[in-house]
Structures are given as C-alpha cells and as structure tokens.
PDB file of N, CA and C in Angstrom:
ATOM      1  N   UNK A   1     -24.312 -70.816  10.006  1.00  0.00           N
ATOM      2  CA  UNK A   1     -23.351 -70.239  10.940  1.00  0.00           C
ATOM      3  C   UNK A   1     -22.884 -68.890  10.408  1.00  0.00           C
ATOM      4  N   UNK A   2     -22.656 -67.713  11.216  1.00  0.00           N
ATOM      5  CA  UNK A   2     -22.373 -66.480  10.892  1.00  0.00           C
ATOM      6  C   UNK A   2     -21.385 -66.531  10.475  1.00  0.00           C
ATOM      7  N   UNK A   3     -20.714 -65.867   9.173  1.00  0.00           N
ATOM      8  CA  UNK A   3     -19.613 -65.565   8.302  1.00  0.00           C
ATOM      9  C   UNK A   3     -18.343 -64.212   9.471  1.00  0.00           C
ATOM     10  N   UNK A   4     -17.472 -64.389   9.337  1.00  0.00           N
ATOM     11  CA  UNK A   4     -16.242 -63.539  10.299  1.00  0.00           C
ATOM     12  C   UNK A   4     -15.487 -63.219   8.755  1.00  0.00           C
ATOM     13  N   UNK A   5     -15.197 -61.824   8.653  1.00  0.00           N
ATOM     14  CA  UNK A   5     -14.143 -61.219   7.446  1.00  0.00           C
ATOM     15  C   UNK A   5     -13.021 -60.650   8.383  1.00  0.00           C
ATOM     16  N   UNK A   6     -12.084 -60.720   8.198  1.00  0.00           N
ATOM     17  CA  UNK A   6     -11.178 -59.745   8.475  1.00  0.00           C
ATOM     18  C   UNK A   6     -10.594 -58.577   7.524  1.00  0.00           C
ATOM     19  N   UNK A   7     -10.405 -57.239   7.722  1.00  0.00           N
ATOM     20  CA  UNK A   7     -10.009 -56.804   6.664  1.00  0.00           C
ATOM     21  C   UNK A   7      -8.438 -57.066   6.282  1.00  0.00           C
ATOM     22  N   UNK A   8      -7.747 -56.232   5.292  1.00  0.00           N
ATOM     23  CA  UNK A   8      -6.621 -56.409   4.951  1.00  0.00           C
ATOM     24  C   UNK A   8      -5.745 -55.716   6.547  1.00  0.00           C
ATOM     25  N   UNK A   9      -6.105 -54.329   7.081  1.00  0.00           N
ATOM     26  CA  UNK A   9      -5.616 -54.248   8.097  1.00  0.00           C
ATOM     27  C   UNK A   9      -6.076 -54.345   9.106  1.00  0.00           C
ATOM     28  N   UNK A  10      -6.817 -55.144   8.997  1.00  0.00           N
ATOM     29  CA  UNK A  10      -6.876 -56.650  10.243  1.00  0.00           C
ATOM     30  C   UNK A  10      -5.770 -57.386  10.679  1.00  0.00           C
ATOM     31  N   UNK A  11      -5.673 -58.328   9.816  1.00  0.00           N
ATOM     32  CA  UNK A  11      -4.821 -59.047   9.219  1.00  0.00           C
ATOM     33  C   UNK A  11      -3.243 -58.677   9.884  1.00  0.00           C
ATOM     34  N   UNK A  12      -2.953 -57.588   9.079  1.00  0.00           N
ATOM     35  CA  UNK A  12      -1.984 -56.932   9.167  1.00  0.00           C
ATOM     36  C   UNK A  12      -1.397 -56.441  10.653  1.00  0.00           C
ATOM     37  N   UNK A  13      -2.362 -56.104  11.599  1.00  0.00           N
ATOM     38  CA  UNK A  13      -2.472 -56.030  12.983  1.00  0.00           C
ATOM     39  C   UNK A  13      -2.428 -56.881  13.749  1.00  0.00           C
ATOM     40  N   UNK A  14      -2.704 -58.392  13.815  1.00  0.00           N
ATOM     41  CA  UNK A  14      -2.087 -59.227  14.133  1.00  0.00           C
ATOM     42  C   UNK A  14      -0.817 -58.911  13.950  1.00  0.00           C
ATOM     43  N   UNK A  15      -0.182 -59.402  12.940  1.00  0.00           N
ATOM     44  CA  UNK A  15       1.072 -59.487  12.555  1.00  0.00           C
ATOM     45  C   UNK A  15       2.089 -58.489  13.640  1.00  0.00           C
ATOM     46  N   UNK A  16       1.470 -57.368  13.417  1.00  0.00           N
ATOM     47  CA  UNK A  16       2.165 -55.831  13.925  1.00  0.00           C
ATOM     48  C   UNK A  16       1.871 -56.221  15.484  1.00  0.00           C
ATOM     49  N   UNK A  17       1.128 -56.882  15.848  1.00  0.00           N
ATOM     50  CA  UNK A  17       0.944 -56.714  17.464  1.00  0.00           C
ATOM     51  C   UNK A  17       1.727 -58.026  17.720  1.00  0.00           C
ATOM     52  N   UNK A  18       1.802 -59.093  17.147  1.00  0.00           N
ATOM     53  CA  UNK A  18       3.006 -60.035  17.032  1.00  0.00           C
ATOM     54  C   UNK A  18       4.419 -59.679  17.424  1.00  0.00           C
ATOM     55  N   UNK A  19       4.648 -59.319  16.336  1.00  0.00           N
ATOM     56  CA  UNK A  19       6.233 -58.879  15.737  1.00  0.00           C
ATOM     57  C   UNK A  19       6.427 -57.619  17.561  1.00  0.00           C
ATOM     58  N   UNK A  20       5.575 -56.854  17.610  1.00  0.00           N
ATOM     59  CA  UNK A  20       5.957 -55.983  18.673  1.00  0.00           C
ATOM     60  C   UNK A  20       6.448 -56.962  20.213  1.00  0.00           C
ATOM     61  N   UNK A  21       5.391 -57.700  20.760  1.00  0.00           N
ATOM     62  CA  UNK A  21       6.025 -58.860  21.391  1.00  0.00           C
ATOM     63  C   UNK A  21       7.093 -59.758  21.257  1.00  0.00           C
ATOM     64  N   UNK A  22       6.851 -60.468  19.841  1.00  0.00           N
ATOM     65  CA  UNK A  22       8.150 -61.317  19.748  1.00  0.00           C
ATOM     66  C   UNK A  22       9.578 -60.407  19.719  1.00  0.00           C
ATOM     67  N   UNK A  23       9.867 -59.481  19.774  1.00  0.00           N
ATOM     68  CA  UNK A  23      11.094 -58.558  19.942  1.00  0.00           C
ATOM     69  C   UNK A  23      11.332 -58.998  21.558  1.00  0.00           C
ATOM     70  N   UNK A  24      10.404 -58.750  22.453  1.00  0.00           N
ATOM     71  CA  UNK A  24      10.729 -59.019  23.883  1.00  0.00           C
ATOM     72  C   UNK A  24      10.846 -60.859  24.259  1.00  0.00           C
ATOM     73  N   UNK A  25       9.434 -61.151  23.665  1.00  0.00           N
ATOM     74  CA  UNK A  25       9.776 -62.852  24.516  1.00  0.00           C
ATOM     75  C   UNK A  25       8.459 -63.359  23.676  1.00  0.00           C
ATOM     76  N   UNK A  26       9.026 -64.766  22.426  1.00  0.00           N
ATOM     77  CA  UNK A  26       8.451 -65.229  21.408  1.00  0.00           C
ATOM     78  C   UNK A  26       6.948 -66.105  22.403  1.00  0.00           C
ATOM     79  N   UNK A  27       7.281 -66.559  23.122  1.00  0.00           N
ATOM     80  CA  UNK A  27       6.362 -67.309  23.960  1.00  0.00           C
ATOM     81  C   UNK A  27       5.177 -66.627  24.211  1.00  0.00           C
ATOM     82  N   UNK A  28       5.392 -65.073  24.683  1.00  0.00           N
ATOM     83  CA  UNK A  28       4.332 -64.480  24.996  1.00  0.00           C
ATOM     84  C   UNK A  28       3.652 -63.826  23.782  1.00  0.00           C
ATOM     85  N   UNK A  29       4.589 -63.615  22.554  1.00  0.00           N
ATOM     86  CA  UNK A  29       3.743 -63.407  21.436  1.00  0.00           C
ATOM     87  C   UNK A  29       2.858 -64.324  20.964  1.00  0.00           C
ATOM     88  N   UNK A  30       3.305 -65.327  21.417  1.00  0.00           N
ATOM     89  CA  UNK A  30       2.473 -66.801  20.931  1.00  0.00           C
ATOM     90  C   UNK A  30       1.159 -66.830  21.117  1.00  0.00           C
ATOM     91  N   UNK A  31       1.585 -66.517  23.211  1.00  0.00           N
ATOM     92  CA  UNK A  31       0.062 -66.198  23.927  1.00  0.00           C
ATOM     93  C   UNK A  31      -1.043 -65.624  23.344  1.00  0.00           C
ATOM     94  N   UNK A  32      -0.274 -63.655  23.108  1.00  0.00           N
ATOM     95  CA  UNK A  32      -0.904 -63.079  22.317  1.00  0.00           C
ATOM     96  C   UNK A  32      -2.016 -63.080  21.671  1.00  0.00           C
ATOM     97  N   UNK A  33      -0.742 -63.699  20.316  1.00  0.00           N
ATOM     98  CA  UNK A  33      -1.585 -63.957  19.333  1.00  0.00           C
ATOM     99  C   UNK A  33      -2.733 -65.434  19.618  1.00  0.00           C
ATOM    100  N   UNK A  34      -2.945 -66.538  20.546  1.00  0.00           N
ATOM    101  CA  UNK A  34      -3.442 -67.121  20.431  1.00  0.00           C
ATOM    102  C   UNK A  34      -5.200 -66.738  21.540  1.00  0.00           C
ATOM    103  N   UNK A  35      -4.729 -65.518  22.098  1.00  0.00           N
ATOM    104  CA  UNK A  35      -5.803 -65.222  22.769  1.00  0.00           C
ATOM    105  C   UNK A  35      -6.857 -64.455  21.734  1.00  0.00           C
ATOM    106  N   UNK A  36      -6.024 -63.717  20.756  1.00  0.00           N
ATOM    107  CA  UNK A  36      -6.578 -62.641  19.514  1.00  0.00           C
ATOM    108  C   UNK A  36      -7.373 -63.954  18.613  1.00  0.00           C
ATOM    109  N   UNK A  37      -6.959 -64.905  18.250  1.00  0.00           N
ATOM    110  CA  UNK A  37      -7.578 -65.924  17.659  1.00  0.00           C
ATOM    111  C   UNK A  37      -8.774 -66.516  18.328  1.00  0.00           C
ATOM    112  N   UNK A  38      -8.549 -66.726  19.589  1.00  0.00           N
ATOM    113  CA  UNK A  38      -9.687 -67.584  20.821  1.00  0.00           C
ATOM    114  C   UNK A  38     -11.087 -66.182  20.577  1.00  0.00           C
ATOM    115  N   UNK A  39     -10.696 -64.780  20.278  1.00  0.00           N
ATOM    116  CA  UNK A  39     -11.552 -63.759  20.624  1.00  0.00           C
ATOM    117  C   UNK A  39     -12.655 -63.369  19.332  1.00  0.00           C
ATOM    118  N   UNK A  40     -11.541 -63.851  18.041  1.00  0.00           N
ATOM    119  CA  UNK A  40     -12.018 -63.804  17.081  1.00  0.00           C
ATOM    120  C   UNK A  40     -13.167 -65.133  16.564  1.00  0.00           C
ATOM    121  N   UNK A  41     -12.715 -66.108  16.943  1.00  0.00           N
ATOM    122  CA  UNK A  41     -13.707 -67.459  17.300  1.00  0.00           C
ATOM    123  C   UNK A  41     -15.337 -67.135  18.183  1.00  0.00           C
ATOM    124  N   UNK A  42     -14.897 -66.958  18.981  1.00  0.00           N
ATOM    125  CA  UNK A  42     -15.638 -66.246  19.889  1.00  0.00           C
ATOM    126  C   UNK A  42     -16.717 -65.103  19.416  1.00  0.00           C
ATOM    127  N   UNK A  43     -16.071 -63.913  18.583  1.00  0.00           N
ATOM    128  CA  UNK A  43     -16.745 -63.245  17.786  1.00  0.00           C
ATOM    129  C   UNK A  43     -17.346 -64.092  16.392  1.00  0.00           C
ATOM    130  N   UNK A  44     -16.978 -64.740  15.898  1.00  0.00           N
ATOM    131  CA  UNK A  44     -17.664 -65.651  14.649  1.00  0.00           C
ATOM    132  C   UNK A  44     -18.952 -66.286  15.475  1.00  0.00           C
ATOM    133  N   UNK A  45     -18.993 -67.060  16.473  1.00  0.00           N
ATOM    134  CA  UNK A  45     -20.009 -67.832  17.165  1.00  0.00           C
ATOM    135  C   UNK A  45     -21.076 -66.252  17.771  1.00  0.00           C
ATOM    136  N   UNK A  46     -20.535 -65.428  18.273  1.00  0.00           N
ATOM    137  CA  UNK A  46     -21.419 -64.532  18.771  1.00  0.00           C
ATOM    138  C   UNK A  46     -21.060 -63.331  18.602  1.00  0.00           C
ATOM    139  N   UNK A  47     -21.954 -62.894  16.975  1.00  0.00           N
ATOM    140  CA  UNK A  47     -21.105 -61.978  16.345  1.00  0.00           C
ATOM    141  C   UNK A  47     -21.821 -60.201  16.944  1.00  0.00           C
ATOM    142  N   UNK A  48     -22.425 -60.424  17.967  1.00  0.00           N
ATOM    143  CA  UNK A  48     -22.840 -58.796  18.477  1.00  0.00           C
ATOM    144  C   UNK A  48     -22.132 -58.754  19.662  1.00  0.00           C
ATOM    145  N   UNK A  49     -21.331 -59.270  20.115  1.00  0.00           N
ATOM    146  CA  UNK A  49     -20.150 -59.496  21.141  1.00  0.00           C
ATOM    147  C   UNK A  49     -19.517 -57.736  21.174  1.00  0.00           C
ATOM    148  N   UNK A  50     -19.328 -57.222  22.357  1.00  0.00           N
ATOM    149  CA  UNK A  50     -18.382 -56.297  22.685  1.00  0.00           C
ATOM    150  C   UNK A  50     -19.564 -54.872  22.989  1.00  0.00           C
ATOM    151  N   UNK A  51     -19.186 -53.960  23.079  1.00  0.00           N
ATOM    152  CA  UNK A  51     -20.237 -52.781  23.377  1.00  0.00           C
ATOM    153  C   UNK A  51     -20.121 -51.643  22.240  1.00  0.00           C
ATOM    154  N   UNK A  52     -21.399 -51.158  21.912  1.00  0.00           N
ATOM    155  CA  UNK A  52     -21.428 -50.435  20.519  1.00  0.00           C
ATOM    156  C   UNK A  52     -20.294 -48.945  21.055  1.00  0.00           C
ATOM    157  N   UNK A  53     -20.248 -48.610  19.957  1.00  0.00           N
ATOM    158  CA  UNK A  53     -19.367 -47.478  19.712  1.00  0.00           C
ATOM    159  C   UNK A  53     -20.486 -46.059  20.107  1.00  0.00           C
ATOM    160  N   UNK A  54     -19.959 -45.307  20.924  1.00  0.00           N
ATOM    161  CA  UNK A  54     -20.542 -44.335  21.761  1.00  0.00           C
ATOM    162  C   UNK A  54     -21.265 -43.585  19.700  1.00  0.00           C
ATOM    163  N   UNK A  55     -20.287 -42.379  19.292  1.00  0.00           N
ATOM    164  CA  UNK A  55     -20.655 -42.173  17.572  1.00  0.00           C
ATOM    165  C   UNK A  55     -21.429 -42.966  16.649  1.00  0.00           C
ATOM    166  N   UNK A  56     -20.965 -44.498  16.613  1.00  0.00           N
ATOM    167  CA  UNK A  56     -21.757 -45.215  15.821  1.00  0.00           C
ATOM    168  C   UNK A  56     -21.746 -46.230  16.403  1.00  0.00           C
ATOM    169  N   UNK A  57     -23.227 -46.654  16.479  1.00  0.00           N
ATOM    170  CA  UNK A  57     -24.073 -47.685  17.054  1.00  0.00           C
ATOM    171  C   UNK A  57     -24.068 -48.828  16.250  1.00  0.00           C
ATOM    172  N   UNK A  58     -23.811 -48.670  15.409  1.00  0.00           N
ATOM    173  CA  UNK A  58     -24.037 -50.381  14.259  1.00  0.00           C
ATOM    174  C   UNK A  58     -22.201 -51.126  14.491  1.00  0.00           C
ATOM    175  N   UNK A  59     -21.478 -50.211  15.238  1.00  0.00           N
ATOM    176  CA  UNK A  59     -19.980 -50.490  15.326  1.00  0.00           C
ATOM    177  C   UNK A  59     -19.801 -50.854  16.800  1.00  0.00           C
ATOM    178  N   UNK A  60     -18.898 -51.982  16.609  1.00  0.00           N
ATOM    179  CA  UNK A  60     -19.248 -52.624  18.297  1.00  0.00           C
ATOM    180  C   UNK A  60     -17.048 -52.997  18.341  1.00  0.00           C
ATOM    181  N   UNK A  61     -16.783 -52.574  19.754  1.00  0.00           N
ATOM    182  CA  UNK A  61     -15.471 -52.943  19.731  1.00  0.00           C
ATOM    183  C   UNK A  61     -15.499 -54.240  21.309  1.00  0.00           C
ATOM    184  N   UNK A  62     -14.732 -55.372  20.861  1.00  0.00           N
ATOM    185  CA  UNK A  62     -14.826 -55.859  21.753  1.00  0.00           C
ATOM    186  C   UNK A  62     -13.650 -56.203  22.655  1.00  0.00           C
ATOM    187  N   UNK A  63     -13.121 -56.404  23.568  1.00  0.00           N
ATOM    188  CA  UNK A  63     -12.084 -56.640  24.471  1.00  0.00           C
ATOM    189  C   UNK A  63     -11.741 -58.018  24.446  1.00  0.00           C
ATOM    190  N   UNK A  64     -10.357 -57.914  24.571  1.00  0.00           N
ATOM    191  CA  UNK A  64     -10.056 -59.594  24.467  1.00  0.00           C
ATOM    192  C   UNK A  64      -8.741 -59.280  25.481  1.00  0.00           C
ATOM    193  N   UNK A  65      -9.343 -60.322  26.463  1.00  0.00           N
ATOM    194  CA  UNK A  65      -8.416 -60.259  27.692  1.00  0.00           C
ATOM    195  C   UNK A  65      -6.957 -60.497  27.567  1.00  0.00           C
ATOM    196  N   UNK A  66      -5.790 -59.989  27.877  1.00  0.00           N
ATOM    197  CA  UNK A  66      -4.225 -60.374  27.312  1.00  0.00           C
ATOM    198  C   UNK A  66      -3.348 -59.937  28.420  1.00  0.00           C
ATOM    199  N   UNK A  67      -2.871 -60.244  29.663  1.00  0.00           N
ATOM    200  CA  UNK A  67      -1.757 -59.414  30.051  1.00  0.00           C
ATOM    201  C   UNK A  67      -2.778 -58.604  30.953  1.00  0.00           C
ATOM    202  N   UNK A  68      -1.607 -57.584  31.279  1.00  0.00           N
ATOM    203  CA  UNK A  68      -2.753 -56.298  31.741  1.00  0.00           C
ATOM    204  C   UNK A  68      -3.464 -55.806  31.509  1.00  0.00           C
ATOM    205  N   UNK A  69      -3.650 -55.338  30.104  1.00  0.00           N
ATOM    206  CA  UNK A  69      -5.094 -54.911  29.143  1.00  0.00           C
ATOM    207  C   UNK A  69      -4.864 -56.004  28.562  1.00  0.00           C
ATOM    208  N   UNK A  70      -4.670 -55.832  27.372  1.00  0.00           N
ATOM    209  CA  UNK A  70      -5.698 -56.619  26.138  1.00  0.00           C
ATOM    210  C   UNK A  70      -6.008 -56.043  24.873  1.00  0.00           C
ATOM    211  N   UNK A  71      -6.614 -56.287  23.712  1.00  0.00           N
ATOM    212  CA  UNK A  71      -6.933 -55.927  22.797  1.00  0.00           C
ATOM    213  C   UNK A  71      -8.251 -55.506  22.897  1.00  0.00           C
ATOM    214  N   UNK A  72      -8.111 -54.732  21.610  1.00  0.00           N
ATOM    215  CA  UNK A  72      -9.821 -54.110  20.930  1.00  0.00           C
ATOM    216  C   UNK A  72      -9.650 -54.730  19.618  1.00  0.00           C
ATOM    217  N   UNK A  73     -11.011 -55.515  19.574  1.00  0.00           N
ATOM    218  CA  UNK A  73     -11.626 -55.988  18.311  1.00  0.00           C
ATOM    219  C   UNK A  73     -12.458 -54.924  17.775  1.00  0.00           C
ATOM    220  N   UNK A  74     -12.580 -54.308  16.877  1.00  0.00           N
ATOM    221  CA  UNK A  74     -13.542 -53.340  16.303  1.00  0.00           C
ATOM    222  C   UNK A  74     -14.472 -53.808  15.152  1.00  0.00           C
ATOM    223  N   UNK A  75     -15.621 -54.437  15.316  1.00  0.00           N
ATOM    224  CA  UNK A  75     -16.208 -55.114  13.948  1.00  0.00           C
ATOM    225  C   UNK A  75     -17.322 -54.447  13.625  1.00  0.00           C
ATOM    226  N   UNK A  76     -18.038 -54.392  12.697  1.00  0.00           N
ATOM    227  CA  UNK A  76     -19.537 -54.242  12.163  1.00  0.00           C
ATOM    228  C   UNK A  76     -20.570 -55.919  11.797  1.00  0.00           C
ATOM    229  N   UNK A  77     -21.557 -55.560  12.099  1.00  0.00           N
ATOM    230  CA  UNK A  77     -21.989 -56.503  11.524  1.00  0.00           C
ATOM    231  C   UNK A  77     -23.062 -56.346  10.625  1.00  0.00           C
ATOM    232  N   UNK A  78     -23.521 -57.120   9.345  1.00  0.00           N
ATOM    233  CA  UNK A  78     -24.253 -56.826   8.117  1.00  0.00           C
ATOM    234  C   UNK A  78     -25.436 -58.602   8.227  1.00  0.00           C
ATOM    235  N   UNK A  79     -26.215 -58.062   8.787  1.00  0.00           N
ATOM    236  CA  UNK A  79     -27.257 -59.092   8.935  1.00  0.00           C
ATOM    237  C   UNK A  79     -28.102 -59.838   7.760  1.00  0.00           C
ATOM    238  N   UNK A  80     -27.714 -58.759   6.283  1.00  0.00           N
ATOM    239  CA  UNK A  80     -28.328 -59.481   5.671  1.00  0.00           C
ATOM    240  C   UNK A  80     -27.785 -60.414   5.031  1.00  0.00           C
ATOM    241  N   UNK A  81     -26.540 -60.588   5.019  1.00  0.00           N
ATOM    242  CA  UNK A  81     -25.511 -61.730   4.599  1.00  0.00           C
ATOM    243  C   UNK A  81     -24.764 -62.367   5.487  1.00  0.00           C
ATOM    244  N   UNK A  82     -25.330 -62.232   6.965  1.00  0.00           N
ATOM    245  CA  UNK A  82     -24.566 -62.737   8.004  1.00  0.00           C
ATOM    246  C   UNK A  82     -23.274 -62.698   8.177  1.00  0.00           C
ATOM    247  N   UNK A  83     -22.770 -61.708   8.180  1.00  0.00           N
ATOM    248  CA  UNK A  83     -21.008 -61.648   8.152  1.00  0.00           C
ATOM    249  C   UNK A  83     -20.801 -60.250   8.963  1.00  0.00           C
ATOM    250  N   UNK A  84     -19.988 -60.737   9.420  1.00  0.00           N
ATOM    251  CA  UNK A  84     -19.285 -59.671  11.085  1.00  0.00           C
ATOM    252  C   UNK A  84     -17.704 -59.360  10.121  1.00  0.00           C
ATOM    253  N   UNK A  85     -18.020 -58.099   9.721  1.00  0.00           N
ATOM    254  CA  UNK A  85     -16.561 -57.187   8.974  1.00  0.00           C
ATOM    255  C   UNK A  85     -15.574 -57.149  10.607  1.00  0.00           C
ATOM    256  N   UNK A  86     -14.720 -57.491  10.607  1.00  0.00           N
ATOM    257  CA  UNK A  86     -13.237 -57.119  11.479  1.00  0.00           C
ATOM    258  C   UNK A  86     -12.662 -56.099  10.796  1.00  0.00           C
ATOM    259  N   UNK A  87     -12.216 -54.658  11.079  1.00  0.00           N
ATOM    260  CA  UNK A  87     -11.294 -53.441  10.421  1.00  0.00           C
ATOM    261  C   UNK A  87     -10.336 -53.560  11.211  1.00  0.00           C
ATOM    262  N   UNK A  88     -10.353 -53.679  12.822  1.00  0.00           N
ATOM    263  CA  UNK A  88      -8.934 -53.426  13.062  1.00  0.00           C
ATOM    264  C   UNK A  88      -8.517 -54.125  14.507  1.00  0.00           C
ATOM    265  N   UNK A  89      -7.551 -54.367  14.792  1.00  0.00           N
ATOM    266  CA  UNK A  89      -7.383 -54.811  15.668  1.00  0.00           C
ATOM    267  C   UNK A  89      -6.031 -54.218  16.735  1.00  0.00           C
ATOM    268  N   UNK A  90      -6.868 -53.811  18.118  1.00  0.00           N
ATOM    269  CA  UNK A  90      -5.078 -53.107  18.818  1.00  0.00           C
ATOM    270  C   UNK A  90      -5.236 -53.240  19.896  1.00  0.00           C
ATOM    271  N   UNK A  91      -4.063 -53.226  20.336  1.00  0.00           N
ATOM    272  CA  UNK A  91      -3.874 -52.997  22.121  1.00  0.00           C
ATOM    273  C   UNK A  91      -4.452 -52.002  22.744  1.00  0.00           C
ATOM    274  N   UNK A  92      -5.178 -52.312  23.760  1.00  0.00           N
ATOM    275  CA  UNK A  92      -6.254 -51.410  24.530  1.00  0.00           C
ATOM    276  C   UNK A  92      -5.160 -50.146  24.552  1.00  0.00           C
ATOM    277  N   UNK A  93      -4.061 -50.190  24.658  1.00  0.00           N
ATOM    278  CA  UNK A  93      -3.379 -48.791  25.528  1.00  0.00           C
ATOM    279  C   UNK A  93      -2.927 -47.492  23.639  1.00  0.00           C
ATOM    280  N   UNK A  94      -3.567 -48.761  22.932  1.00  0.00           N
ATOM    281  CA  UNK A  94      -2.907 -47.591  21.390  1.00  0.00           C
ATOM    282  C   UNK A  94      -4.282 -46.551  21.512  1.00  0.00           C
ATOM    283  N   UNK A  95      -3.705 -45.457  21.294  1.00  0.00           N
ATOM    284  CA  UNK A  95      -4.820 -44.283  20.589  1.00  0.00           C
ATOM    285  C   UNK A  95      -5.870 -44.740  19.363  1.00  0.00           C
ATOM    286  N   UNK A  96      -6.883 -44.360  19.019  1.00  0.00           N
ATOM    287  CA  UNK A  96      -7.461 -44.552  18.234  1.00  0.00           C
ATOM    288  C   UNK A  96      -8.902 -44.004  18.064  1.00  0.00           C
ATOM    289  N   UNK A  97      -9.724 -43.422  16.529  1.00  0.00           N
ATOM    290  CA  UNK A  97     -10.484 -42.439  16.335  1.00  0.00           C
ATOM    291  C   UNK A  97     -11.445 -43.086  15.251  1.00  0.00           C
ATOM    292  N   UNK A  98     -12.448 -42.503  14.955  1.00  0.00           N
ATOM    293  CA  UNK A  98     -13.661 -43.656  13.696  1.00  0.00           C
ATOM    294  C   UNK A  98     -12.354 -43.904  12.417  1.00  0.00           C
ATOM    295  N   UNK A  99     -11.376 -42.517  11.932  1.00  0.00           N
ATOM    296  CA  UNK A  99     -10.893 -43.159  10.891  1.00  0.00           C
ATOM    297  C   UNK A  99      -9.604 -44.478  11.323  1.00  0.00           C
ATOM    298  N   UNK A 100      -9.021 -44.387  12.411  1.00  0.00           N
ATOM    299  CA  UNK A 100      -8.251 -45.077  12.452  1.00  0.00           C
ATOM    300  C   UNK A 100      -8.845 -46.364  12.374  1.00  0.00           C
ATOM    301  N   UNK A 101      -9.674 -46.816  12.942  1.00  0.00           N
ATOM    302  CA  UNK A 101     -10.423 -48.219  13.062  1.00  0.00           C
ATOM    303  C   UNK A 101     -11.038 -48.538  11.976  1.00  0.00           C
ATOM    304  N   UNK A 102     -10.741 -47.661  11.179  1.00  0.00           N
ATOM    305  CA  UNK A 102     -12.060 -47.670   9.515  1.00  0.00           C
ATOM    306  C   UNK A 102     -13.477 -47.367   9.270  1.00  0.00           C
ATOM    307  N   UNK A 103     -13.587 -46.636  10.220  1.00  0.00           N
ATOM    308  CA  UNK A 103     -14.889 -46.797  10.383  1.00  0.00           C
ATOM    309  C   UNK A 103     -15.516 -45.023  10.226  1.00  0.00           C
ATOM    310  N   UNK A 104     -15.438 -44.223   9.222  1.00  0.00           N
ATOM    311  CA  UNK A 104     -15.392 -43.125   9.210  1.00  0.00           C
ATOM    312  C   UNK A 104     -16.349 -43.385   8.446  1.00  0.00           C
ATOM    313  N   UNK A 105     -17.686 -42.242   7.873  1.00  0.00           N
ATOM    314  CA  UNK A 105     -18.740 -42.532   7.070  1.00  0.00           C
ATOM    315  C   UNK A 105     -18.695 -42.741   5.680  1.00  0.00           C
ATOM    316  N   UNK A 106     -17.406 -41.976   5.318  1.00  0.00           N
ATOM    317  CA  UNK A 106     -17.395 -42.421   3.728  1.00  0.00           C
ATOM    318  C   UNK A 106     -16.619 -43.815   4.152  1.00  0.00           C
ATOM    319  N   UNK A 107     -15.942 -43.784   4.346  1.00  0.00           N
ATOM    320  CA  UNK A 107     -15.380 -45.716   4.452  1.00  0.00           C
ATOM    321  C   UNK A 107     -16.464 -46.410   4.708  1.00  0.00           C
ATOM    322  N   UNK A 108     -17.426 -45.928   5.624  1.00  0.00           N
ATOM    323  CA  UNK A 108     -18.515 -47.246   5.852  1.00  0.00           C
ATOM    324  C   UNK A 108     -19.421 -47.431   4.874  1.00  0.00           C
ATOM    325  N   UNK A 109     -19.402 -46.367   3.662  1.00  0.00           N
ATOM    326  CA  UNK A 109     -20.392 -46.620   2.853  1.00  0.00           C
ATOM    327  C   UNK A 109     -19.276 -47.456   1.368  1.00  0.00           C
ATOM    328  N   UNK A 110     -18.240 -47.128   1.669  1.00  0.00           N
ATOM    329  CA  UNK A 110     -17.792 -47.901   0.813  1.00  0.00           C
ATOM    330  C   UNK A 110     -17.079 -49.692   1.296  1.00  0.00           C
ATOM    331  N   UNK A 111     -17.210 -49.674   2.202  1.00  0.00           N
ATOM    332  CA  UNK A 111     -16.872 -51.142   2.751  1.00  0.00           C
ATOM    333  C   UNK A 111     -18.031 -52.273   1.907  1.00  0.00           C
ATOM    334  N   UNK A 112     -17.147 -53.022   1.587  1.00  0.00           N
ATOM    335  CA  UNK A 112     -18.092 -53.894   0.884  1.00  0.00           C
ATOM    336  C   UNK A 112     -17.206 -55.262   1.689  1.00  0.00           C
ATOM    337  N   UNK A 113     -18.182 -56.344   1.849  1.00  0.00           N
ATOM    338  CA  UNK A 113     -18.236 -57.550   2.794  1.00  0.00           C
ATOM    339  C   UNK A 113     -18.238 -58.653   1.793  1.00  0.00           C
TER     340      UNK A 113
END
C-alpha cells in the first residue's frame, strides 16, 4: 500500500485552517477538518489524485470539496519508495506560488521523504 508523509507545514495547516473556523462555529471546524482527513485518505489509496501543476509536472494539487470552495492538497509523489510527500495544505481562496507550497527547485531537490 502507498506510503502518505505530511510535511511539518502540513501538519501545521490543518491546525491553522482549524483554529481559523473554530473562532466562528467549532462544528464546522470539525467538518472541515474531517473532510481534509477523508481527502488525505483518499490521496494515500490514490496517490496521483488531483491535476499536475501547470510549472511542475511531477507536482499535483488536489481539491477537497468543503463549503463553497474547499481546500488544495499540494503533494509530490516519489515512486521509488512509494510515498506521496504532502507540503501544504489551504483554502482554495488563499494566494499561493511554487515557494509557498514548497515546492521551489532548490526545496525540491532538498526534500527528502
């Protein structure tokens, strides 16, 4: 079965996309976060899930339905150890660029899985 990593600000993005909801209404952070989990499952079982990145092609971001938008999953995947890297995770409506998502060329050569 294919290996799922999250990075440290992975991780951390949950949390932050949490905490931003639970300020308004804990229930729907719950949702949230339990749709970000259902997407990440989802990505472990079918880890080329989402559409490659226009710049880089080995980088695939995927949508996870929430509300009115939804999130972006942004992962790589490394076939020879079967493991799908997670860098970041955000709400479709946040800005975001190769370094914000981690995915800039010196970061990708230093990402280790």
């Amino acid at each position: 079965m294919p290996h799922l990593k999250l990075s440290g600000t992975a991780r951390a993005d949950i949390k932050r996309l949490y905490e931003f909801l639970a300020q308004f209404d804990v229930m729907i952070a719950d949702n949230g976060n339990a749709a970000i989990i259902a997407g990440l499952e989802y990505l472990e079982v079918n880890p080329i899930s989402g559409a490659p990145m226009e710049d880089r092609p080995n980088v695939r971001k995927m949508v996870v339905n929430f509300g009115a938008s939804g999130y972006l999953i942004f992962h790589k995947r490394y076939e020879k150890i079967d493991t799908t890297l997670v860098t970041r995770i955000i709400h479709q409506k946040e800005w975001y660029d190769a370094e914000t998502i981690g995915f800039t060329e010196e970061k990708m050569e230093k990402t280790k899985v």
